[in-house]
Protein backbone atom coordinates (compact mmCIF):
# COMPACT_ATOMS: atom_id res chain seq x y z
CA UNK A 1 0.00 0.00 0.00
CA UNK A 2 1.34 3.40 -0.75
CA UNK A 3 1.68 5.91 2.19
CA UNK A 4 -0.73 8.32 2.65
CA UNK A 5 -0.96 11.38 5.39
CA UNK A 6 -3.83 12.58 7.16
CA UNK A 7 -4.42 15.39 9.04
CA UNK A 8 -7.33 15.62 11.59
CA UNK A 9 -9.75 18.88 10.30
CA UNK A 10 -11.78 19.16 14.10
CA UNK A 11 -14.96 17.63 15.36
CA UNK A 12 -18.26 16.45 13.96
CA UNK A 13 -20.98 17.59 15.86
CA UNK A 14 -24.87 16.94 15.80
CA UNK A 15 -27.30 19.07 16.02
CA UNK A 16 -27.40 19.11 19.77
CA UNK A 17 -23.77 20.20 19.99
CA UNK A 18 -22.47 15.92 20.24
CA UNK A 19 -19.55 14.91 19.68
CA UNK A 20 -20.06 12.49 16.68
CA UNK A 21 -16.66 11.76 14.69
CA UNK A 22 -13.67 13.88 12.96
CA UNK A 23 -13.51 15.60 9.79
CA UNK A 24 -10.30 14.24 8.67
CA UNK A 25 -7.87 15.17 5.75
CA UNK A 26 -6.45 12.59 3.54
CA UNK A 27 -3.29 12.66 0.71
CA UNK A 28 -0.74 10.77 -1.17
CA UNK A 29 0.89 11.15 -3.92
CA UNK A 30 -2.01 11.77 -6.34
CA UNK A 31 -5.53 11.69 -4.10
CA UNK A 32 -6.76 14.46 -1.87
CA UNK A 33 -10.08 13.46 0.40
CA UNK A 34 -11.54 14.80 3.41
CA UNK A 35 -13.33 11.90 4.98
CA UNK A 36 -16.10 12.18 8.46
CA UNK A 37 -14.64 9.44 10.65
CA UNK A 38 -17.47 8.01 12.74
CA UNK A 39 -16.61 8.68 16.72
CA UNK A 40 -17.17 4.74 17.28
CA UNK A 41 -13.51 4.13 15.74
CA UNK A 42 -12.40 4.74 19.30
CA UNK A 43 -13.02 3.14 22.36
CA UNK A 44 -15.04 4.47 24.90
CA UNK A 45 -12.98 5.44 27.42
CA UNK A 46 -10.78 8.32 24.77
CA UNK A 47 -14.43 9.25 23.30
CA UNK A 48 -15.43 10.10 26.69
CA UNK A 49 -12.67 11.91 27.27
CA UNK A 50 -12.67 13.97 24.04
CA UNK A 51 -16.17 14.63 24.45
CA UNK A 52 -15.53 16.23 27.99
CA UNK A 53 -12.45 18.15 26.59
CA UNK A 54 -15.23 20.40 24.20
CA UNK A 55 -17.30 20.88 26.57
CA UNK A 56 -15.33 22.58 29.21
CA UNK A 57 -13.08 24.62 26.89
CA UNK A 58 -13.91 26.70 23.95
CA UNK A 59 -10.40 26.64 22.76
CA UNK A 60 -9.63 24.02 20.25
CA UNK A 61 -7.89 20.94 20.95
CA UNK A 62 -4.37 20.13 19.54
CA UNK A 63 -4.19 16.17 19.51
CA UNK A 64 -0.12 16.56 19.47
CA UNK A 65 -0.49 18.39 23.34
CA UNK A 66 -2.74 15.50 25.05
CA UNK A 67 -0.70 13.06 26.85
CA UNK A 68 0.50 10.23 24.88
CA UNK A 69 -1.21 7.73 25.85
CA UNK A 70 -4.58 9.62 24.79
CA UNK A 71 -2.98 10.63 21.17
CA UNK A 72 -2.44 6.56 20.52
CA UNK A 73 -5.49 5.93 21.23
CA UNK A 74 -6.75 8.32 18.96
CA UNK A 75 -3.77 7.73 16.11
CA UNK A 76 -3.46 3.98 16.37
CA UNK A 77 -7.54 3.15 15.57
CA UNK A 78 -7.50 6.00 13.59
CA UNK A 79 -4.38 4.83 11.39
CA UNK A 80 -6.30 1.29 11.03
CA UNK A 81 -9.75 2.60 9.72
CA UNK A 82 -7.91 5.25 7.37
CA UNK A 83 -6.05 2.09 5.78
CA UNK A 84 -8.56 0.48 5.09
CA UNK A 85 -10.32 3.85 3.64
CA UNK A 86 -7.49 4.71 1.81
CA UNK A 87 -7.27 1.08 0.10
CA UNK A 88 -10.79 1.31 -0.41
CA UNK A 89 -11.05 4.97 -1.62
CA UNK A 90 -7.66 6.00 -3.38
CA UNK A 91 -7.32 2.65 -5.33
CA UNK A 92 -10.19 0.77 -5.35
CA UNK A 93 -13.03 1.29 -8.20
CA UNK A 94 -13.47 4.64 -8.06
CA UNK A 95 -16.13 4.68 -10.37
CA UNK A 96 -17.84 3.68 -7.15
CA UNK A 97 -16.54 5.35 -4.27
CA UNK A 98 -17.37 4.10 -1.24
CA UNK A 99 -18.62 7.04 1.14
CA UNK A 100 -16.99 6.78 4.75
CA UNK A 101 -20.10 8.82 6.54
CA UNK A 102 -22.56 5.42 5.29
């Protein structure tokens, strides 16, 4: 698989202000995507705590300032789901795409 980088864009909300995935930014070599990754990609436990991070600070939240052990679990399930995105997306049939947000 060729590399790709990704770059996460901020939160999806819903209508009642929760938190319900990331807008993230995808590349490589010759795709550009942004994809809406669905909040269940993570466990429950960083969800939580992302979802309590918005709603006490109106600042936004840089991923590479959270301890480490909070940005793996956001990077490591996140790295996994945009493989299989990217495979899917950036070199499968894209005559039919295959829309992340489904």
């Amino acid at each position: 698989m060729s590399k790709y980088v990704y770059q996460i864009q901020g939160a999806l909300e819903n209508a009642a202000g929760e938190l319900k995935g990331l807008r993230v930014l995808v590349c490589d070599v010759n795709n550009f995507d942004s994809v809406d990754v669905p909040l269940e990609v993570l466990d429950n436990e960083t969800a939580r705590f992302l979802r309590f991070r918005l709603k006490v600070s109106t600042t936004p939240i840089r991923i590479q300032a959270l301890p480490n052990a909070i940005q793996n679990n956001i990077r490591v399930p996140l790295g996994k789901w945009l493989d299989r995105w990217v495979l899917d997306n950036f070199y499968g049939n894209s005559s039919d795409r295959k829309s992340a947000d489904a």
